[in-house]
C-alpha atoms as a PDB file:
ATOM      1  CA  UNK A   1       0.000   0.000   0.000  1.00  0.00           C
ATOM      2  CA  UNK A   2       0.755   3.317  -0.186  1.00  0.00           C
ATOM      3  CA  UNK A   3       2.963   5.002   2.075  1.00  0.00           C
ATOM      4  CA  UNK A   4       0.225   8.188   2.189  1.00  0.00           C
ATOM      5  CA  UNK A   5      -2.302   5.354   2.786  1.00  0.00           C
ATOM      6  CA  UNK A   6      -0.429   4.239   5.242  1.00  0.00           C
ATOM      7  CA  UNK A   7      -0.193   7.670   7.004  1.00  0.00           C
ATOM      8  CA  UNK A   8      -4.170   8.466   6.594  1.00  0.00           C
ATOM      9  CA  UNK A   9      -5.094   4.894   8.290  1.00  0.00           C
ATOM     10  CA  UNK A  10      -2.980   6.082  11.169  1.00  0.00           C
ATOM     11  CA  UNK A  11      -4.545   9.103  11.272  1.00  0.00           C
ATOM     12  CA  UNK A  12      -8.136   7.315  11.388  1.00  0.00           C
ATOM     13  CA  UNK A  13      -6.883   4.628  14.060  1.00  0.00           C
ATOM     14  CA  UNK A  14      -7.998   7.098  16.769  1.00  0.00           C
ATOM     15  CA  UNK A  15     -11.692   6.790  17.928  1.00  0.00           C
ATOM     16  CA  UNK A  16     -14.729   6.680  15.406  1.00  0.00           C
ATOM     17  CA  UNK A  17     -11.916   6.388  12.451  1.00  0.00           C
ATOM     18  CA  UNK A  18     -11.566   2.802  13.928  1.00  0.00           C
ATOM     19  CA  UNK A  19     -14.861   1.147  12.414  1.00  0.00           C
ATOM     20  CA  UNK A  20     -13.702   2.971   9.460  1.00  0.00           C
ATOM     21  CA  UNK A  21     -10.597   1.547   9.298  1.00  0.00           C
ATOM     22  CA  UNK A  22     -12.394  -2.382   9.832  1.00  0.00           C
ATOM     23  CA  UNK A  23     -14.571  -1.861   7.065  1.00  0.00           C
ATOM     24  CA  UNK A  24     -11.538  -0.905   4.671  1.00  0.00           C
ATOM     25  CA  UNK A  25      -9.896  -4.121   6.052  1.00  0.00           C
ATOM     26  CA  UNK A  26     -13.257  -6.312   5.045  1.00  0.00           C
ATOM     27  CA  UNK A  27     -13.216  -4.360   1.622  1.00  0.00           C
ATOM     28  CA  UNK A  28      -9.741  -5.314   1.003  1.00  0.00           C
ATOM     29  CA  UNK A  29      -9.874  -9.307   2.123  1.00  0.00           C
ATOM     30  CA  UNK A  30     -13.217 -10.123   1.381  1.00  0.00           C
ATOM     31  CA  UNK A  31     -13.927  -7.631  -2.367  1.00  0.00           C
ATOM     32  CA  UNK A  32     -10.446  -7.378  -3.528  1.00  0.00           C
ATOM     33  CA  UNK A  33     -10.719  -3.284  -2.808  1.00  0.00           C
ATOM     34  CA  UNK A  34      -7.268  -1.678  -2.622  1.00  0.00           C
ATOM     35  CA  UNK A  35      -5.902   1.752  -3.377  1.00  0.00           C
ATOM     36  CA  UNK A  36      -3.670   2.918  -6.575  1.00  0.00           C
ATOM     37  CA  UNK A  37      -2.733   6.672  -6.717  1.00  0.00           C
ATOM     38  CA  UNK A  38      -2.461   8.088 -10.332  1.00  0.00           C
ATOM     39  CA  UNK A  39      -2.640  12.089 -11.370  1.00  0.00           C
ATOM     40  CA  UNK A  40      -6.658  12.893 -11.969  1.00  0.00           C
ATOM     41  CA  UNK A  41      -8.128  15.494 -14.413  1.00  0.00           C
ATOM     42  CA  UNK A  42      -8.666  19.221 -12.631  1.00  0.00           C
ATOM     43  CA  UNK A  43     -11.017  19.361 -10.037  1.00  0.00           C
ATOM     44  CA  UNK A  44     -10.577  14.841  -9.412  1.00  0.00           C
ATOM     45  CA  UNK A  45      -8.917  14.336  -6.012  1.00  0.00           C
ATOM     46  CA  UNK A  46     -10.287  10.298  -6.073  1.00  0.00           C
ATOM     47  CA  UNK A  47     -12.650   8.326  -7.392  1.00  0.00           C
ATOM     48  CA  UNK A  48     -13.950   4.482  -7.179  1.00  0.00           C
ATOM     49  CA  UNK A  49     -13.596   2.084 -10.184  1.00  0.00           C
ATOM     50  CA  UNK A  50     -16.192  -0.655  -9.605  1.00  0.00           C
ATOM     51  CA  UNK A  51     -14.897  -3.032 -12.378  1.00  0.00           C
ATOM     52  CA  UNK A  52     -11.563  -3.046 -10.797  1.00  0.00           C
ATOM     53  CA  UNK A  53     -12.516  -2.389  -6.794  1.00  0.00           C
ATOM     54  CA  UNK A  54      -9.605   0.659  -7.260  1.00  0.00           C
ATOM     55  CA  UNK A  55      -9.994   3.403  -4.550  1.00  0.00           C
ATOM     56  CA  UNK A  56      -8.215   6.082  -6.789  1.00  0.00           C
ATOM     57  CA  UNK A  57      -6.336   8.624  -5.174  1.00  0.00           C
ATOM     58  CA  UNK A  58      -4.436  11.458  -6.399  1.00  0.00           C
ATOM     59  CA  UNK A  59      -1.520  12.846  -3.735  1.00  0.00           C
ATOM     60  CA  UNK A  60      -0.367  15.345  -5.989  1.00  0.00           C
ATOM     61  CA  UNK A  61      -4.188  17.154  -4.796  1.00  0.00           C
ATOM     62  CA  UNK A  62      -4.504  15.684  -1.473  1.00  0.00           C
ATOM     63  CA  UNK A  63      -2.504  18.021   1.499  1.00  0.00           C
ATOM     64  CA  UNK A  64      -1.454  15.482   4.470  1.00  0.00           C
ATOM     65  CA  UNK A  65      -2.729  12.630   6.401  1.00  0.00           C
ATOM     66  CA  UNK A  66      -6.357  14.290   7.015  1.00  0.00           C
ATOM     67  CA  UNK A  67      -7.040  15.566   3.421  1.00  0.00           C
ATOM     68  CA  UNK A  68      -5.725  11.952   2.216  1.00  0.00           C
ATOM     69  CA  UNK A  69      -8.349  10.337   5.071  1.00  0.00           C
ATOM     70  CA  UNK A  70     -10.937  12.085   3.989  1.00  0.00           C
ATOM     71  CA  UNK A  71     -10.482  11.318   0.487  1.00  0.00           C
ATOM     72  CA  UNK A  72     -10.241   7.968   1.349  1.00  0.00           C
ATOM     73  CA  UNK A  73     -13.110   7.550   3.598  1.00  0.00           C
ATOM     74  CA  UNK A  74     -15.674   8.872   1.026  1.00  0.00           C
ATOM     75  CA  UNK A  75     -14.027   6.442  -1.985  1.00  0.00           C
ATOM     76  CA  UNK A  76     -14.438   3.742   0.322  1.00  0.00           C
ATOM     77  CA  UNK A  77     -17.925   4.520   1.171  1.00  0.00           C
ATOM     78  CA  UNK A  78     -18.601   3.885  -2.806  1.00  0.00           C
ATOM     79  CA  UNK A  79     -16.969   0.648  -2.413  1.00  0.00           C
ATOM     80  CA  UNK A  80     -19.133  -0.135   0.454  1.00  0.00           C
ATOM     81  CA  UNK A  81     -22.389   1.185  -1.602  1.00  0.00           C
ATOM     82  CA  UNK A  82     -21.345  -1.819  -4.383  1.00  0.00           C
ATOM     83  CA  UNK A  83     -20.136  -4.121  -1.977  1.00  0.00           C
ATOM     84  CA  UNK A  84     -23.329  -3.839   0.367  1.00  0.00           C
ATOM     85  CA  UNK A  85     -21.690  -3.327   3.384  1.00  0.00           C
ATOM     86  CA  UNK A  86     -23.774  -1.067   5.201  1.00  0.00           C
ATOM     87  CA  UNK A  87     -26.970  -0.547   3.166  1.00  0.00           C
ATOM     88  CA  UNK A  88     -28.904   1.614   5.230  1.00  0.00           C
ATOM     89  CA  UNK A  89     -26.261   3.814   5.858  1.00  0.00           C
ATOM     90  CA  UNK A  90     -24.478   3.978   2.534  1.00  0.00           C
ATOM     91  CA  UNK A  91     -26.757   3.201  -0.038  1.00  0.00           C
ATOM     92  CA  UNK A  92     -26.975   0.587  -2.930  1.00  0.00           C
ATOM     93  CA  UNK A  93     -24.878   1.235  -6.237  1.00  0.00           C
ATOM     94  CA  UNK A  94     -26.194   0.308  -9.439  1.00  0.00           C
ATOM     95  CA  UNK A  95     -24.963   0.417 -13.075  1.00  0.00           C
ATOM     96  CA  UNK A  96     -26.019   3.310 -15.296  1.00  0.00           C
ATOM     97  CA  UNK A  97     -27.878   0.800 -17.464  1.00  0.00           C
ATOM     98  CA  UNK A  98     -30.841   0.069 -15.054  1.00  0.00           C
ATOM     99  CA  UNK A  99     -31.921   3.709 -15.621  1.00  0.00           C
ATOM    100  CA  UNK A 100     -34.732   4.832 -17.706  1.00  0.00           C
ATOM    101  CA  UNK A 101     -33.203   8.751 -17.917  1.00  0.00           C
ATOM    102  CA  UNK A 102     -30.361  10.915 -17.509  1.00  0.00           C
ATOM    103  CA  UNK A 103     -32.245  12.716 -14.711  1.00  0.00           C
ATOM    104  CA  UNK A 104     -33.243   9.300 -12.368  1.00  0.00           C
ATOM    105  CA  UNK A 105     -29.213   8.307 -12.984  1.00  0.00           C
ATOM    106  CA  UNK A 106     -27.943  11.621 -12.182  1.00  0.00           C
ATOM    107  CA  UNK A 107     -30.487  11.590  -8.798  1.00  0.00           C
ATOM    108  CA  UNK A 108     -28.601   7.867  -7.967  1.00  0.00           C
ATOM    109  CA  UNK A 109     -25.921   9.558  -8.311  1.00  0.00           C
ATOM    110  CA  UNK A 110     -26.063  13.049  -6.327  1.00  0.00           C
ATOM    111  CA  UNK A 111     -27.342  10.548  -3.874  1.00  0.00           C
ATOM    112  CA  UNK A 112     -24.582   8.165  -3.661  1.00  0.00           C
ATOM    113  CA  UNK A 113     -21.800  11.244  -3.355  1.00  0.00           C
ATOM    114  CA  UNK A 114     -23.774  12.960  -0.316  1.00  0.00           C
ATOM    115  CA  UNK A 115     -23.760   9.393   1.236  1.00  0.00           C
ATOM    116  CA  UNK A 116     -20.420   8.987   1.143  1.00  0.00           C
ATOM    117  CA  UNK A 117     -19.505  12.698   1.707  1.00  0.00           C
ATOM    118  CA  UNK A 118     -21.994  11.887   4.846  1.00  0.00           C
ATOM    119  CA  UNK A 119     -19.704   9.153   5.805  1.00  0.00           C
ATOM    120  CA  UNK A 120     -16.562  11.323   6.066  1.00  0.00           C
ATOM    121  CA  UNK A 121     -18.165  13.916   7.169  1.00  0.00           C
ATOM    122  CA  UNK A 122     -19.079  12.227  10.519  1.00  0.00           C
ATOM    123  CA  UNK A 123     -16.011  10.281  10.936  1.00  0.00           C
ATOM    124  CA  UNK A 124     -14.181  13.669  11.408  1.00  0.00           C
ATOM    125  CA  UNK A 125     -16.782  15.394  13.286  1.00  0.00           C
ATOM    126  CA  UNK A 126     -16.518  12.742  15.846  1.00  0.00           C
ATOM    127  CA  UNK A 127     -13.230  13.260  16.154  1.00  0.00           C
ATOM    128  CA  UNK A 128     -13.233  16.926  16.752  1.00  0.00           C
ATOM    129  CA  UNK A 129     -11.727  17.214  13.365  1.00  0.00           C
ATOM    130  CA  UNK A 130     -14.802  19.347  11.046  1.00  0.00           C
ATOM    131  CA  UNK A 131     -13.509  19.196   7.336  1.00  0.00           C
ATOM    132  CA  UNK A 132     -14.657  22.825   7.006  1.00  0.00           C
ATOM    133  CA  UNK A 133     -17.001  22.379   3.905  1.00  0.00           C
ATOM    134  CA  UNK A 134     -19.597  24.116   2.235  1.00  0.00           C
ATOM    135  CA  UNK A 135     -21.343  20.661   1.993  1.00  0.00           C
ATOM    136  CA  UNK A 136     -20.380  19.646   5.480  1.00  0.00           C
ATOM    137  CA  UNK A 137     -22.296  23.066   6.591  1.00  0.00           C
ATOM    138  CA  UNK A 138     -25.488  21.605   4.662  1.00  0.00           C
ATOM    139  CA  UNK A 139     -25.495  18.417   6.295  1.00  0.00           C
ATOM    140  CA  UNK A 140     -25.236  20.425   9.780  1.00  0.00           C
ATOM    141  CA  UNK A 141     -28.126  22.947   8.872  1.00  0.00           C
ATOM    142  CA  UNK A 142     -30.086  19.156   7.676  1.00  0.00           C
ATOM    143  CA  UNK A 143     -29.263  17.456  10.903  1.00  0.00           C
ATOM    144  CA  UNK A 144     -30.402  20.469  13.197  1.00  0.00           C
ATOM    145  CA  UNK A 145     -33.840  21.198  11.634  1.00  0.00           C
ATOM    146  CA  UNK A 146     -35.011  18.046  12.301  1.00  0.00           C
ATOM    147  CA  UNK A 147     -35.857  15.975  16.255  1.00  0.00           C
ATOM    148  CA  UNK A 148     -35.622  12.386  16.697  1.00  0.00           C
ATOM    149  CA  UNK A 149     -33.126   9.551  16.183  1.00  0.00           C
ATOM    150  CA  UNK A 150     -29.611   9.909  15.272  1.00  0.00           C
ATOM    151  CA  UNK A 151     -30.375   8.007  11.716  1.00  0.00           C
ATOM    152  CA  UNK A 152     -33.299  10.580  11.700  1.00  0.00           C
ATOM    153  CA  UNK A 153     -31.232  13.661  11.997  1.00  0.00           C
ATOM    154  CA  UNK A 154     -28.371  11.808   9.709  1.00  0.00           C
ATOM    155  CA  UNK A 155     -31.129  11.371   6.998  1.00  0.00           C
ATOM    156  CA  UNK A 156     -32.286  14.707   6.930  1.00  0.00           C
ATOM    157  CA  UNK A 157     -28.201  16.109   6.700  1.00  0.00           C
ATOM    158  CA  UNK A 158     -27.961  13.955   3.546  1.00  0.00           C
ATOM    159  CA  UNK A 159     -31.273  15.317   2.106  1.00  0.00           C
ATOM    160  CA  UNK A 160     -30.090  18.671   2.867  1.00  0.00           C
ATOM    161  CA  UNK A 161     -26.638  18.061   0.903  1.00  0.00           C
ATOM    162  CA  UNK A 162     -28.743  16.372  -1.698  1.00  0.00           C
ATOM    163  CA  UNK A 163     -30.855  19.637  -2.581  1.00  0.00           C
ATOM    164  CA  UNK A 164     -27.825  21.733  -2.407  1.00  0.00           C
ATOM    165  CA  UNK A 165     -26.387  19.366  -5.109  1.00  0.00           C
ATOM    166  CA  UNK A 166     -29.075  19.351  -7.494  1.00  0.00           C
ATOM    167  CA  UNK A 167     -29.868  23.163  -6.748  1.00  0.00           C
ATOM    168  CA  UNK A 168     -26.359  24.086  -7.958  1.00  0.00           C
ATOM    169  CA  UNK A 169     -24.844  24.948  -4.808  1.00  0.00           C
ATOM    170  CA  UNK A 170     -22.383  22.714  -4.423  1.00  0.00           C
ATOM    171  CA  UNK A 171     -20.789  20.822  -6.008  1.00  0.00           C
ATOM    172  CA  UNK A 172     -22.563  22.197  -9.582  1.00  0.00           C
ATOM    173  CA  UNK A 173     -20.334  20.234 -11.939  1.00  0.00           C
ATOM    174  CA  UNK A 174     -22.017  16.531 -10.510  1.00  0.00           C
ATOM    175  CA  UNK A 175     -25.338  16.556 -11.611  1.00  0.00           C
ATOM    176  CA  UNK A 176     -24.414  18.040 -15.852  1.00  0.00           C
ATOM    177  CA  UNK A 177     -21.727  15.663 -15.780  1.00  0.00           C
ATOM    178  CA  UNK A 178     -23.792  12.073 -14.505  1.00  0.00           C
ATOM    179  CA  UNK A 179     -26.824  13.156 -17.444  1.00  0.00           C
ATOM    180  CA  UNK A 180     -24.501  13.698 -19.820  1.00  0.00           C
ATOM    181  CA  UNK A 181     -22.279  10.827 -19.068  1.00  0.00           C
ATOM    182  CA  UNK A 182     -26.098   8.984 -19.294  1.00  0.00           C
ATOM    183  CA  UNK A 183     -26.972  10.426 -22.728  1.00  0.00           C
ATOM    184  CA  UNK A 184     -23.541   9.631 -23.892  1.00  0.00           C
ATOM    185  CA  UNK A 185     -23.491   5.608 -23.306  1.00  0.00           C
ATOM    186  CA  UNK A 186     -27.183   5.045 -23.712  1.00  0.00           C
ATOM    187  CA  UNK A 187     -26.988   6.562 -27.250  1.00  0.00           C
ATOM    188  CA  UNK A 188     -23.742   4.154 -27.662  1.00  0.00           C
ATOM    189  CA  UNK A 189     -26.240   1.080 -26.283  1.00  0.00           C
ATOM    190  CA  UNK A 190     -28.640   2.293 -29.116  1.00  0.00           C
ATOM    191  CA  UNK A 191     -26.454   2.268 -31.723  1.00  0.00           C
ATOM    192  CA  UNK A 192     -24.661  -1.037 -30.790  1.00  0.00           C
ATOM    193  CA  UNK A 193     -27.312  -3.456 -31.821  1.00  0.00           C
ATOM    194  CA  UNK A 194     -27.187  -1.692 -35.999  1.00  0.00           C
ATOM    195  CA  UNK A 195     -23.710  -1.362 -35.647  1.00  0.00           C
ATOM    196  CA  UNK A 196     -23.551  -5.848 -35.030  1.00  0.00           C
ATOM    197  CA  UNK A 197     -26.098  -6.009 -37.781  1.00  0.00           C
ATOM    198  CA  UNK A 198     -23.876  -4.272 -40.412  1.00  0.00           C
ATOM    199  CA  UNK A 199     -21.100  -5.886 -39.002  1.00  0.00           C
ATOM    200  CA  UNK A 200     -22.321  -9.156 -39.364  1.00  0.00           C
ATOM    201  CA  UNK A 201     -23.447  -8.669 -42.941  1.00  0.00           C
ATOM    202  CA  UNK A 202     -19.986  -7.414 -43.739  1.00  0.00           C
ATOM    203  CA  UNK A 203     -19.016 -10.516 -42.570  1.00  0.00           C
ATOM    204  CA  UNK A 204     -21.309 -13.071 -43.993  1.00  0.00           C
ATOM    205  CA  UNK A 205     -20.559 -11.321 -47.820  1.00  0.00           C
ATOM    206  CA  UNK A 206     -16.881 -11.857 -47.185  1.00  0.00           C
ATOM    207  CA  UNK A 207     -17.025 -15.520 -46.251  1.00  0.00           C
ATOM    208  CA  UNK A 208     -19.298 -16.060 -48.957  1.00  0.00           C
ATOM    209  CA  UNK A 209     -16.150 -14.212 -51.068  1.00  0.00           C
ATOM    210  CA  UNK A 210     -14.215 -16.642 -53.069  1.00  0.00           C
ATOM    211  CA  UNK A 211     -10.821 -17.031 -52.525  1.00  0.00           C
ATOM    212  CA  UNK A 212      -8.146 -15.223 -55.115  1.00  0.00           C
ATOM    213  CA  UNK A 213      -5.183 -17.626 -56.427  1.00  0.00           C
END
């Protein structure tokens, strides 16, 4: 591993960090999730590749052990959504393909971010350690405005990070960039199907093609 990784699960081995730190050790032995650091386009400090369980970090963007732990927490937290770790807590992940429209992927999606933001969030609250966010202040305002249970008040943070997503903001770039990313590959799906039709005509004419000499 990494020796930033290294660092950051040092620097979450103190308090709340700790059930953080066992659910990255049951990603890694159980789903094969480990970390690679590679340079990211501008404005890309991490990311989660589900075909390849990669927790993708970039160090040249990510300022000592606590920027690296939160960056880490929240990639994890997508591993957990596809690995089904914590449900409830996290959320499900599911492939762009089961959508109907750009809008209901992009809503999956705005979803699945404030979960895991959510996730990190807490962990350094907990700790005495606020990450100092626009988003983070959202989730506070959400948690506040509402009485009951701690999953109650948690709920109500997300939903509150999840409005100021979709209403532009926050993080603005998310929501343009899941419906077009949507638009994109389901007019690629369309087109496959003619695309292995011509294909296979090409194909059939050649074989049929006698054979010079």
């Amino acid at each position: 591993m990494p020796r930033a990784y290294k660092a950051a699960v040092r620097f979450l081995s103190i308090g709340a960090g700790r059930k953080v730190v066992a659910e990255l050790k049951t990603l890694e032995t159980r789903h094969g999730v480990h970390v690679e650091e590679k340079k990211l386009g501008p404005g890309q400090r991490g990311g989660f590749e589900p075909s390849t369980n990669a927790l993708i970090l970039d160090p040249t963007k990510l300022h000592g052990s606590g920027d690296y732990a939160h960056a880490l927490v929240h990639e994890a937290t997508h591993a957990s959504q596809k690995h089904r770790l914590a449900p409830r807590r996290d959320g499900l992940f599911a492939p762009w393909e089961g959508f109907k429209s750009a809008s209901a992927y992009a809503d999956h999606q705005v979803e699945m971010e404030a979960r895991a933001e959510a996730r990190a969030i807490e962990t350094f609250n907990a700790r005495g350690r606020p990450l100092g966010t626009r988003l983070e202040y959202h989730f506070k305002m959400g948690y506040a405005s509402v009485e009951g249970s701690r999953a109650d008040k948690r709920e109500a943070g997300i939903q509150a990070m999840i409005k100021a997503i979709n209403d532009g903001l926050e993080w603005s770039y998310l929501r343009p960039s899941c419906e077009k990313f949507w638009t994109e590959a389901n007019e690629k799906r369309r087109r496959a199907p003619a695309l292995h039709f011509s294909r296979s005509l090409f194909e059939r004419s050649m074989a049929r093609r006698p054979l010079a000499g």
